[in-house]
PDB file of N, CA and C in Angstrom:
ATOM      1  N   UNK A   1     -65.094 -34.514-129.360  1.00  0.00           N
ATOM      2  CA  UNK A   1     -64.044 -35.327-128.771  1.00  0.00           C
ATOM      3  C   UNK A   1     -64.446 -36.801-128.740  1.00  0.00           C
ATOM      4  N   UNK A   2     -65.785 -36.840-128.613  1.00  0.00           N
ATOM      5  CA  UNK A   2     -66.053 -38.377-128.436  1.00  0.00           C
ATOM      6  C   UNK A   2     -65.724 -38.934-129.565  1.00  0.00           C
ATOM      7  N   UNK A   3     -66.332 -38.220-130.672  1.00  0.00           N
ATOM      8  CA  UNK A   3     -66.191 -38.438-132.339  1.00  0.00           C
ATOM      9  C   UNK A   3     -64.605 -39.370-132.214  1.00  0.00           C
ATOM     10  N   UNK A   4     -63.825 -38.377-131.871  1.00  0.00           N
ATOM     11  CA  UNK A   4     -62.300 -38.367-132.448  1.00  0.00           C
ATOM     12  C   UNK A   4     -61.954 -39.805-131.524  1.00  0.00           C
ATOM     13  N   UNK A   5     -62.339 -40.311-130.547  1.00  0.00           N
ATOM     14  CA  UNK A   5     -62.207 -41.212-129.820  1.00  0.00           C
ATOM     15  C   UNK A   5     -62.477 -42.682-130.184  1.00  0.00           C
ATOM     16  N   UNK A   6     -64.089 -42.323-130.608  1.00  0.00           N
ATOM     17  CA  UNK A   6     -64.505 -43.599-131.688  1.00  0.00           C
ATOM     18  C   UNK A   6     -64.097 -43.677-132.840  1.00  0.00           C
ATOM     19  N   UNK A   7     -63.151 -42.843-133.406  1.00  0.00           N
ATOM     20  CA  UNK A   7     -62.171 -43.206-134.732  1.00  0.00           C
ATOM     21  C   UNK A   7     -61.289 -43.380-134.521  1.00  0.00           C
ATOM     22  N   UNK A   8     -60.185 -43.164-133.384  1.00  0.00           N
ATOM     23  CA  UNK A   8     -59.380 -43.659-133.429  1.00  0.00           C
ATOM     24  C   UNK A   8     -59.443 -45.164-132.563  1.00  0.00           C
ATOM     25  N   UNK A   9     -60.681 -45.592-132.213  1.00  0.00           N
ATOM     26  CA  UNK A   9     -60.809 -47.004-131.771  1.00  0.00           C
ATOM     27  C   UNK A   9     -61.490 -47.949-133.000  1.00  0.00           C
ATOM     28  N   UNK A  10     -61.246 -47.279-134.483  1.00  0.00           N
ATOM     29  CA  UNK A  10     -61.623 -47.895-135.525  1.00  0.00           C
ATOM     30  C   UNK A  10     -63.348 -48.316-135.493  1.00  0.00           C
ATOM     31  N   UNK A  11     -63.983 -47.436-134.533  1.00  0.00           N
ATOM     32  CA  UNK A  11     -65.336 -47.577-134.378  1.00  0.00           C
ATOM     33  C   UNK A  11     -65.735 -46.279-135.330  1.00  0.00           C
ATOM     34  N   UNK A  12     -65.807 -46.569-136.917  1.00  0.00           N
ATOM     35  CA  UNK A  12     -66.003 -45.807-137.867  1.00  0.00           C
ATOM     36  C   UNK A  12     -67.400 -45.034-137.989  1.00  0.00           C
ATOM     37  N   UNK A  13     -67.937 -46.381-137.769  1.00  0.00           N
ATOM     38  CA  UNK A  13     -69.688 -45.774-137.811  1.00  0.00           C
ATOM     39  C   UNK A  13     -70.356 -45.089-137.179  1.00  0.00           C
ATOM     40  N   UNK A  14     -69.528 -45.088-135.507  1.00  0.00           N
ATOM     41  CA  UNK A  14     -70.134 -44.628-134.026  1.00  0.00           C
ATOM     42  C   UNK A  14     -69.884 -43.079-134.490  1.00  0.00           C
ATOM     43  N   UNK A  15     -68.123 -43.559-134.493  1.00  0.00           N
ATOM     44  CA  UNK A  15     -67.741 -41.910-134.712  1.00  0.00           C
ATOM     45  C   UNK A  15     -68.328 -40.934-136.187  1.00  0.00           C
ATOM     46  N   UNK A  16     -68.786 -41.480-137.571  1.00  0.00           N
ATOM     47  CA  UNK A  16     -69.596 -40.668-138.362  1.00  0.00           C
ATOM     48  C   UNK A  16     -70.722 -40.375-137.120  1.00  0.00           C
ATOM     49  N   UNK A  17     -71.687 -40.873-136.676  1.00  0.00           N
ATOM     50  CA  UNK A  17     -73.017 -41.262-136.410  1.00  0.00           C
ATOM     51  C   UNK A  17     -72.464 -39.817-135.220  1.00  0.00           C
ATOM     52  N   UNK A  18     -71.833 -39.713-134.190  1.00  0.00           N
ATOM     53  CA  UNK A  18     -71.150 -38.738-133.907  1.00  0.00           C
ATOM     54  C   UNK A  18     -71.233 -37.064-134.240  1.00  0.00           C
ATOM     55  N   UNK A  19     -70.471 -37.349-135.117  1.00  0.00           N
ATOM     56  CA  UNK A  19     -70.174 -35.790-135.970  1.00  0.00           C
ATOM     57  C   UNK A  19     -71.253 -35.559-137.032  1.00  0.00           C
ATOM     58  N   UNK A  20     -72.259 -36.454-137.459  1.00  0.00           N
ATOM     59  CA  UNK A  20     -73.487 -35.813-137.797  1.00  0.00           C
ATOM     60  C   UNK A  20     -74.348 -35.142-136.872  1.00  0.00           C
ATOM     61  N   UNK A  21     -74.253 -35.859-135.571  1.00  0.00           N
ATOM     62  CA  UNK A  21     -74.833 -35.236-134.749  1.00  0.00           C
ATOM     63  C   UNK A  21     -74.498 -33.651-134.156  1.00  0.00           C
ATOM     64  N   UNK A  22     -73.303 -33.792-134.524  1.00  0.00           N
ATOM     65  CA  UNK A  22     -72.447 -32.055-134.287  1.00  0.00           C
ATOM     66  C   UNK A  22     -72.865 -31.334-135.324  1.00  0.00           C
ATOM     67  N   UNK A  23     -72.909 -31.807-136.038  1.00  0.00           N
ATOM     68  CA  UNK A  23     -73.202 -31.215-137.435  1.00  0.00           C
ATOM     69  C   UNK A  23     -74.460 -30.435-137.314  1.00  0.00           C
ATOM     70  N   UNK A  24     -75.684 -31.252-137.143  1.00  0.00           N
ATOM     71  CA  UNK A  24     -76.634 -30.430-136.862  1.00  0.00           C
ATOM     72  C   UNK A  24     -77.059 -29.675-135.860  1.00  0.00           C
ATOM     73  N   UNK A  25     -76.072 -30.056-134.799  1.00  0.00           N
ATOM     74  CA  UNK A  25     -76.294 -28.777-133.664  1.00  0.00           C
ATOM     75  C   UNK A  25     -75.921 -27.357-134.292  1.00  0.00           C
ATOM     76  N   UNK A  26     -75.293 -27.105-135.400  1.00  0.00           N
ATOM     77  CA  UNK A  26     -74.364 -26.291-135.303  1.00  0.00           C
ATOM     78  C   UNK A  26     -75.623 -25.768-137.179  1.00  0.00           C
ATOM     79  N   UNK A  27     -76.975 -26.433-137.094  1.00  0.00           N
ATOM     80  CA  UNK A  27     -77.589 -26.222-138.057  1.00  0.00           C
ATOM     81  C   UNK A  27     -77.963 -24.546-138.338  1.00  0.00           C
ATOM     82  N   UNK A  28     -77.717 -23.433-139.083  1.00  0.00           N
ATOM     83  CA  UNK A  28     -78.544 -22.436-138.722  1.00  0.00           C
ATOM     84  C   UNK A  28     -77.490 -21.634-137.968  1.00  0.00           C
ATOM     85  N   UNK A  29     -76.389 -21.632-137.922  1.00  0.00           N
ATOM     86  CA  UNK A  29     -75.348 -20.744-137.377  1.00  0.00           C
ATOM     87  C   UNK A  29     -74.175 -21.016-138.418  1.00  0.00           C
ATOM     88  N   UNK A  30     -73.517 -20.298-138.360  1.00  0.00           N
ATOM     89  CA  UNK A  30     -71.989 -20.515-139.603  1.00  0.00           C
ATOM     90  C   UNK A  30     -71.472 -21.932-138.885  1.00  0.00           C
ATOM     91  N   UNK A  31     -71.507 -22.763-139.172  1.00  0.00           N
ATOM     92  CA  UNK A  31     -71.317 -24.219-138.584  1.00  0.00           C
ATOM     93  C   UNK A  31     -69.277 -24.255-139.087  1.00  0.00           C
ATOM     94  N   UNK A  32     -68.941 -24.980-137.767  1.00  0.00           N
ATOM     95  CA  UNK A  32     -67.219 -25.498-138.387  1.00  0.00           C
ATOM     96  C   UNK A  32     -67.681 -26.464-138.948  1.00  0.00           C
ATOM     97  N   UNK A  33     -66.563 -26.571-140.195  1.00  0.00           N
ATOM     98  CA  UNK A  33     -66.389 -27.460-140.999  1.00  0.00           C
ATOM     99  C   UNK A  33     -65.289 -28.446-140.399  1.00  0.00           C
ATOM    100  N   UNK A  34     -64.803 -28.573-139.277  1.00  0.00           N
ATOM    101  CA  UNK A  34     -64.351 -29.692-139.065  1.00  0.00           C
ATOM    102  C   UNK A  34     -64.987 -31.100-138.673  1.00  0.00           C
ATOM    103  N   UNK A  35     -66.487 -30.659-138.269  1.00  0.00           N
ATOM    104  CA  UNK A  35     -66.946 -31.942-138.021  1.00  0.00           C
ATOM    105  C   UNK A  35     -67.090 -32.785-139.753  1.00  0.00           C
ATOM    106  N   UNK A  36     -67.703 -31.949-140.778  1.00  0.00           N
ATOM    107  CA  UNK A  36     -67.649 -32.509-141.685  1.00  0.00           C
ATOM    108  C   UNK A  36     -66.066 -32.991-142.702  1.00  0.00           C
ATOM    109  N   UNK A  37     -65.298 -32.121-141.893  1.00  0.00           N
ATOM    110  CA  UNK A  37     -63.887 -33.368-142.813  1.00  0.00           C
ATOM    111  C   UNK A  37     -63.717 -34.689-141.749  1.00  0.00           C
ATOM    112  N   UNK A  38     -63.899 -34.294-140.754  1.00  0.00           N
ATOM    113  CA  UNK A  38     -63.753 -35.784-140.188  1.00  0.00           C
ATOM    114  C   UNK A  38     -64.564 -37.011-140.699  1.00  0.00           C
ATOM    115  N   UNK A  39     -66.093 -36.507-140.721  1.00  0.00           N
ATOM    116  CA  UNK A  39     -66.432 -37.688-141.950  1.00  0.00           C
ATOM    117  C   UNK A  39     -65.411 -37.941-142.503  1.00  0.00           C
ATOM    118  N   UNK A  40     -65.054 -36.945-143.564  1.00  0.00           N
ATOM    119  CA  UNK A  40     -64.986 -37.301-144.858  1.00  0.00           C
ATOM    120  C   UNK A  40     -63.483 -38.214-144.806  1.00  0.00           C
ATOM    121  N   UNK A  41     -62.557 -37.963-143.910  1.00  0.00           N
ATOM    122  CA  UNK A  41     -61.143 -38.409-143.196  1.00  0.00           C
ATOM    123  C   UNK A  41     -61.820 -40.274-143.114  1.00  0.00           C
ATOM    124  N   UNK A  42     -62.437 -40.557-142.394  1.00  0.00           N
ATOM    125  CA  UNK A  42     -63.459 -41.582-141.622  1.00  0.00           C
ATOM    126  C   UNK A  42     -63.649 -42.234-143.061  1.00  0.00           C
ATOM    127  N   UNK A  43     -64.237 -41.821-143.886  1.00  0.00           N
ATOM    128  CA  UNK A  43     -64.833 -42.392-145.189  1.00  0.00           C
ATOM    129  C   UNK A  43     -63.578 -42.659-145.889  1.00  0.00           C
ATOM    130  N   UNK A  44     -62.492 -41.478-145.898  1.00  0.00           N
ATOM    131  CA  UNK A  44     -61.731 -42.298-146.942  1.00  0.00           C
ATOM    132  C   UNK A  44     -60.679 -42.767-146.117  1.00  0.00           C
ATOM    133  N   UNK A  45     -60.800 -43.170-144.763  1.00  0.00           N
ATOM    134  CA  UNK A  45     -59.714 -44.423-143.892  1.00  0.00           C
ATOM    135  C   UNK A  45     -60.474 -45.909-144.335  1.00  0.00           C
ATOM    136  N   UNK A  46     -61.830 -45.575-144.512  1.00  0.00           N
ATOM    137  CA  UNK A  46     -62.447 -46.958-144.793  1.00  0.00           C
ATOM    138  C   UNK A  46     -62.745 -47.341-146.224  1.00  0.00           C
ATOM    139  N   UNK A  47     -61.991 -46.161-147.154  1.00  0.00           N
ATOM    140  CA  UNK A  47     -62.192 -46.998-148.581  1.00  0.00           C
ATOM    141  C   UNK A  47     -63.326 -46.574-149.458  1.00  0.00           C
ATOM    142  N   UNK A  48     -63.959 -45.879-148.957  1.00  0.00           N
ATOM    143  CA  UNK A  48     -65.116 -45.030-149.359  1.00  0.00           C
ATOM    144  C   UNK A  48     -64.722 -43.807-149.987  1.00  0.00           C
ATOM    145  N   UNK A  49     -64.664 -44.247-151.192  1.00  0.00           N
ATOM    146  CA  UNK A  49     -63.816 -42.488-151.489  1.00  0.00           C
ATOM    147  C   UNK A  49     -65.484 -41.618-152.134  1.00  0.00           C
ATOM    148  N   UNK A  50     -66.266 -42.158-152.510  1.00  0.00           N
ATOM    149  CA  UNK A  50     -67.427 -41.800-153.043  1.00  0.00           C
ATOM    150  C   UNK A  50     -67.738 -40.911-152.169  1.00  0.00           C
ATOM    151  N   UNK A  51     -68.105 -41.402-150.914  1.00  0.00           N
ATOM    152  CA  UNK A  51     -69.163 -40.905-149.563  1.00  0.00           C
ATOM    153  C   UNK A  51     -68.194 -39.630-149.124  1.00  0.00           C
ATOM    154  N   UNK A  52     -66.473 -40.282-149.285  1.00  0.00           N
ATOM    155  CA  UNK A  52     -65.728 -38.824-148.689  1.00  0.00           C
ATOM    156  C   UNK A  52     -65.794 -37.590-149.953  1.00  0.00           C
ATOM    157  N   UNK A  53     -65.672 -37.671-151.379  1.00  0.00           N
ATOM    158  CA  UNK A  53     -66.047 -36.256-151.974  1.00  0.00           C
ATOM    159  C   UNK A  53     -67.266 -36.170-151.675  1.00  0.00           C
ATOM    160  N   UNK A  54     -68.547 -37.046-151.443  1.00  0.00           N
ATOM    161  CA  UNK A  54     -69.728 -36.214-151.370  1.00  0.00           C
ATOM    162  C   UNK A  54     -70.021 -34.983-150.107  1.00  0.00           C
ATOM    163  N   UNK A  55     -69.164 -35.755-149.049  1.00  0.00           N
ATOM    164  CA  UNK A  55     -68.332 -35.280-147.640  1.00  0.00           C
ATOM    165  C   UNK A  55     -67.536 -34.092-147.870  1.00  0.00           C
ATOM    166  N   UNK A  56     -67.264 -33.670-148.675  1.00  0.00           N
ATOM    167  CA  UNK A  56     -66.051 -32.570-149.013  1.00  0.00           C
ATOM    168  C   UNK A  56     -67.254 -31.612-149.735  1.00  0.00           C
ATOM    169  N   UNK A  57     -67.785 -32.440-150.990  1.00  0.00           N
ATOM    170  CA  UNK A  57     -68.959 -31.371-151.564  1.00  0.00           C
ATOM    171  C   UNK A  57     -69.334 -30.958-150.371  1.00  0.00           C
ATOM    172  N   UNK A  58     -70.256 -31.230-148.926  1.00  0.00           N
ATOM    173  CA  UNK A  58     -70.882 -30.875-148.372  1.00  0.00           C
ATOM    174  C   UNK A  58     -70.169 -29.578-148.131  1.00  0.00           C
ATOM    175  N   UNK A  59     -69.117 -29.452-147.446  1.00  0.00           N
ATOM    176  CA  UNK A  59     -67.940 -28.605-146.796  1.00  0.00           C
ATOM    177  C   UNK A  59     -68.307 -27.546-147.928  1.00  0.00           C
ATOM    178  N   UNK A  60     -68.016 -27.885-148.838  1.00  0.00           N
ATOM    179  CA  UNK A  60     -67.563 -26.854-150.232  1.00  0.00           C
ATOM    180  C   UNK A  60     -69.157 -25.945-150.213  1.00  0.00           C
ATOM    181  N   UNK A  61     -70.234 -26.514-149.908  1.00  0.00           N
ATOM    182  CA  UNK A  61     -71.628 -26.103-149.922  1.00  0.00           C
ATOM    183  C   UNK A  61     -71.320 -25.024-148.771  1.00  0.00           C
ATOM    184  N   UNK A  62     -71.288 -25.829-147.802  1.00  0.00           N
ATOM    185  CA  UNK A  62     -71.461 -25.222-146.346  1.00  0.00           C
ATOM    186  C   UNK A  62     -70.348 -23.541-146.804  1.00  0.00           C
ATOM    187  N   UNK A  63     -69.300 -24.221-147.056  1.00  0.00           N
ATOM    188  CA  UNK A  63     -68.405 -22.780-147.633  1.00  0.00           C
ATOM    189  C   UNK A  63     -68.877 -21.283-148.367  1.00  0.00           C
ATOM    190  N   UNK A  64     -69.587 -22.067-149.107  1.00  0.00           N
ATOM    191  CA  UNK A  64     -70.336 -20.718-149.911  1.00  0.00           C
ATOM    192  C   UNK A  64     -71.213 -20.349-149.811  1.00  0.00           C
ATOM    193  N   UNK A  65     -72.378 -21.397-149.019  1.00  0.00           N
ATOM    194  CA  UNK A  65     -73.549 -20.609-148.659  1.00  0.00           C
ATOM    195  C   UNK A  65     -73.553 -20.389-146.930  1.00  0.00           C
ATOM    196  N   UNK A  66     -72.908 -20.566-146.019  1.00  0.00           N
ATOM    197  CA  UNK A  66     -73.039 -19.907-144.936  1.00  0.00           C
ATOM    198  C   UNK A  66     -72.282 -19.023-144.951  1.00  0.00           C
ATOM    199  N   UNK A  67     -70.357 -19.225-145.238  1.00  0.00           N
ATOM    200  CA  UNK A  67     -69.812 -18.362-144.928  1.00  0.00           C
ATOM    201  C   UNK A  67     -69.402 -17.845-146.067  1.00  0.00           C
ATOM    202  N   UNK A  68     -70.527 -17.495-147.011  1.00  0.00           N
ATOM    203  CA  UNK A  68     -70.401 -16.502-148.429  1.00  0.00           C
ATOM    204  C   UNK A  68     -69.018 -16.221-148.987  1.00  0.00           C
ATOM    205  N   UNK A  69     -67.897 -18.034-149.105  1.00  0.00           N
ATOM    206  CA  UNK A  69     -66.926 -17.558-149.742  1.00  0.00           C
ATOM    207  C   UNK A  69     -67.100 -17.737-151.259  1.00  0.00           C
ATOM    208  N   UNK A  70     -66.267 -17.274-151.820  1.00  0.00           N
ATOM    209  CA  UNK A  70     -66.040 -17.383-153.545  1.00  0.00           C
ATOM    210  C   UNK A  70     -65.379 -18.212-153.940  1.00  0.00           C
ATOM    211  N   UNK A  71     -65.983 -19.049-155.340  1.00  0.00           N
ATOM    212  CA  UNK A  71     -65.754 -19.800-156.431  1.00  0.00           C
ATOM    213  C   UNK A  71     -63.515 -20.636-155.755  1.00  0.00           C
ATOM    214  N   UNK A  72     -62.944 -18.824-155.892  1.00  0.00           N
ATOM    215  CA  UNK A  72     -62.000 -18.782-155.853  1.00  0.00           C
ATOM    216  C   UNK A  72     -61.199 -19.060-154.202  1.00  0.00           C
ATOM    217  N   UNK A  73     -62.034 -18.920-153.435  1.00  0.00           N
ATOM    218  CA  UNK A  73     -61.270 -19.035-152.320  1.00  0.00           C
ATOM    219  C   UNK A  73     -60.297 -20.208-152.078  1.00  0.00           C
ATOM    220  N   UNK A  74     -59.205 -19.662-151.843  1.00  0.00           N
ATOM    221  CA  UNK A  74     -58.121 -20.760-151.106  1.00  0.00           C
ATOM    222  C   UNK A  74     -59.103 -22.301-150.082  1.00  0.00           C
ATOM    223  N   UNK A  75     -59.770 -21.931-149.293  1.00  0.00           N
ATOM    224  CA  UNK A  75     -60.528 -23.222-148.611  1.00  0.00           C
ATOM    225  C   UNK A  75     -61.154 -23.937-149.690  1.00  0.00           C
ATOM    226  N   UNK A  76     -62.145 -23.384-150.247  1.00  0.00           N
ATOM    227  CA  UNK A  76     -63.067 -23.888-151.274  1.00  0.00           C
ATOM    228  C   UNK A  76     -61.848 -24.186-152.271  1.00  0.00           C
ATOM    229  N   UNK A  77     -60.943 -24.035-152.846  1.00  0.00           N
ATOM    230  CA  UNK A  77     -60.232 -24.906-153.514  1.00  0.00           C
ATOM    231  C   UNK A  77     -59.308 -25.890-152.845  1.00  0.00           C
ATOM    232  N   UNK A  78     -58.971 -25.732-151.805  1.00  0.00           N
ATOM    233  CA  UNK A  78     -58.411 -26.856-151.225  1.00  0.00           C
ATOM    234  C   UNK A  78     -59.376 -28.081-150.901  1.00  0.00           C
ATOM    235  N   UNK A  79     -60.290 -27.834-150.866  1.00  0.00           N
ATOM    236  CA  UNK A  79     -61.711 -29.140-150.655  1.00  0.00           C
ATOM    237  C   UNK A  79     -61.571 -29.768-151.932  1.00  0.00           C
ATOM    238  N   UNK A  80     -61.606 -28.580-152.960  1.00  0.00           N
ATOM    239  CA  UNK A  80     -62.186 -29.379-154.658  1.00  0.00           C
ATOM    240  C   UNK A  80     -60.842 -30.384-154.990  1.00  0.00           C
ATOM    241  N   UNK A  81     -59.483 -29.649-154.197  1.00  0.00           N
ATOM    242  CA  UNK A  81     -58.174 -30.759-154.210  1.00  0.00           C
ATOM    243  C   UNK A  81     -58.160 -32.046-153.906  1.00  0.00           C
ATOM    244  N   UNK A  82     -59.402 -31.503-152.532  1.00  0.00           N
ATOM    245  CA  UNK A  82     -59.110 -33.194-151.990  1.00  0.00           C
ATOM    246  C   UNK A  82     -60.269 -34.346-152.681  1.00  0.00           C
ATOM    247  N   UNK A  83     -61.111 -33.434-153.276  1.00  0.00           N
ATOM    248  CA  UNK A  83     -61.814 -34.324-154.093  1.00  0.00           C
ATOM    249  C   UNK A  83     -61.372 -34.940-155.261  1.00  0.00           C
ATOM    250  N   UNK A  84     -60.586 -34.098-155.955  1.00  0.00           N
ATOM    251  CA  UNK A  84     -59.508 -34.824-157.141  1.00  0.00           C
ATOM    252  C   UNK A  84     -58.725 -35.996-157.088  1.00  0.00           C
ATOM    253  N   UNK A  85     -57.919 -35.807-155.649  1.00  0.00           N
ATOM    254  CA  UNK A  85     -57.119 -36.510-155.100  1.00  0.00           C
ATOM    255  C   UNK A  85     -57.786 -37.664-154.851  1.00  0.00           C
ATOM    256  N   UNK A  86     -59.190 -37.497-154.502  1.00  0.00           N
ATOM    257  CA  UNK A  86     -59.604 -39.417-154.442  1.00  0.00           C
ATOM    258  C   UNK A  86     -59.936 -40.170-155.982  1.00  0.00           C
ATOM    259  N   UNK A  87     -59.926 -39.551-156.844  1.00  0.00           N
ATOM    260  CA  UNK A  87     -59.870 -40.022-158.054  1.00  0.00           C
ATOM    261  C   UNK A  87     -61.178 -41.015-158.215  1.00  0.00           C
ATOM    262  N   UNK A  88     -62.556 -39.897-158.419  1.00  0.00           N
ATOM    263  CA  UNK A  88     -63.636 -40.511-158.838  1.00  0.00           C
ATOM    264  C   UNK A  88     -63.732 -40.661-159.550  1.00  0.00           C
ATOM    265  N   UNK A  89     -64.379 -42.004-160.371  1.00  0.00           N
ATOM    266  CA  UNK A  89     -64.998 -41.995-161.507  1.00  0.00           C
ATOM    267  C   UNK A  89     -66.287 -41.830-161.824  1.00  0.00           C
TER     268      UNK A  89
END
Protein backbone atom coordinates (compact mmCIF):
# COMPACT_ATOMS: atom_id res chain seq x y z
CA UNK A 1 0.00 0.00 0.00
CA UNK A 2 2.72 2.35 0.72
CA UNK A 3 4.19 1.36 -2.76
CA UNK A 4 0.82 2.35 -4.43
CA UNK A 5 0.86 5.68 -2.46
CA UNK A 6 4.35 6.77 -3.53
CA UNK A 7 3.21 6.27 -7.18
CA UNK A 8 0.50 7.80 -7.19
CA UNK A 9 2.38 10.93 -5.54
CA UNK A 10 4.68 10.56 -8.72
CA UNK A 11 7.41 9.52 -6.14
CA UNK A 12 8.54 6.80 -8.79
CA UNK A 13 11.71 5.76 -7.24
CA UNK A 14 10.41 5.55 -3.48
CA UNK A 15 7.59 3.53 -4.72
CA UNK A 16 10.00 0.92 -7.11
CA UNK A 17 12.52 1.02 -4.03
CA UNK A 18 9.15 -0.15 -2.20
CA UNK A 19 7.95 -3.14 -4.08
CA UNK A 20 11.46 -4.51 -4.39
CA UNK A 21 11.39 -4.64 -1.01
CA UNK A 22 8.02 -6.79 -1.15
CA UNK A 23 9.44 -8.59 -3.58
CA UNK A 24 11.96 -10.13 -1.56
CA UNK A 25 9.98 -10.74 1.41
CA UNK A 26 7.97 -12.92 -0.54
CA UNK A 27 11.69 -14.60 -1.71
CA UNK A 28 11.39 -18.54 -1.43
CA UNK A 29 7.55 -18.86 -1.29
CA UNK A 30 5.31 -18.71 -4.64
CA UNK A 31 5.70 -14.84 -4.47
CA UNK A 32 2.52 -12.46 -6.13
CA UNK A 33 3.39 -11.09 -9.08
CA UNK A 34 1.75 -7.96 -8.45
CA UNK A 35 4.46 -6.33 -6.75
CA UNK A 36 6.52 -6.95 -9.85
CA UNK A 37 3.94 -5.39 -12.51
CA UNK A 38 3.79 -2.44 -10.50
CA UNK A 39 7.40 -1.88 -11.25
CA UNK A 40 6.99 -2.59 -14.42
CA UNK A 41 3.48 -0.06 -14.62
CA UNK A 42 6.09 2.63 -12.67
CA UNK A 43 8.79 2.08 -15.44
CA UNK A 44 6.65 2.40 -18.28
CA UNK A 45 4.62 5.72 -16.62
CA UNK A 46 8.21 7.07 -16.65
CA UNK A 47 9.29 6.20 -20.18
CA UNK A 48 11.40 3.36 -19.44
CA UNK A 49 10.08 0.82 -21.57
CA UNK A 50 13.51 -1.22 -21.41
CA UNK A 51 13.51 -1.64 -17.44
CA UNK A 52 9.49 -2.38 -17.78
CA UNK A 53 9.96 -5.69 -20.29
CA UNK A 54 12.94 -6.60 -18.24
CA UNK A 55 10.13 -6.11 -15.31
CA UNK A 56 7.64 -8.34 -17.13
CA UNK A 57 10.61 -10.91 -18.10
CA UNK A 58 11.02 -11.09 -14.37
CA UNK A 59 7.12 -11.96 -13.84
CA UNK A 60 7.33 -14.36 -16.88
CA UNK A 61 10.49 -16.11 -14.85
CA UNK A 62 8.82 -15.95 -11.56
CA UNK A 63 5.73 -17.69 -13.65
CA UNK A 64 7.44 -20.73 -14.66
CA UNK A 65 9.77 -21.40 -12.21
CA UNK A 66 7.81 -20.94 -8.96
CA UNK A 67 4.45 -21.47 -10.06
CA UNK A 68 5.49 -24.26 -12.75
CA UNK A 69 3.29 -22.65 -15.49
CA UNK A 70 3.75 -23.55 -19.26
CA UNK A 71 5.35 -21.98 -22.30
CA UNK A 72 1.52 -21.73 -23.17
CA UNK A 73 -0.23 -20.38 -20.31
CA UNK A 74 -2.76 -17.59 -20.72
CA UNK A 75 -0.64 -15.34 -17.80
CA UNK A 76 2.72 -16.12 -19.26
CA UNK A 77 1.37 -14.96 -22.57
CA UNK A 78 -0.29 -12.06 -21.50
CA UNK A 79 3.20 -10.72 -19.94
CA UNK A 80 5.06 -11.67 -23.39
CA UNK A 81 1.91 -9.16 -24.80
CA UNK A 82 2.84 -6.59 -22.73
CA UNK A 83 6.31 -6.84 -23.68
CA UNK A 84 5.52 -6.53 -27.44
CA UNK A 85 3.35 -3.77 -26.78
CA UNK A 86 6.33 -1.61 -25.55
CA UNK A 87 8.00 -2.05 -28.79
CA UNK A 88 11.72 -2.85 -28.03
CA UNK A 89 14.34 -2.55 -30.08
Amino acid sequence: EAAQYYASKAEYEKAIELYEKCWKLEEGNKPVIDTLDGIAVIYSVMGDRKKAAETYGRIINCLKNDWDLEEDDLQILEFENKIKQLNIE
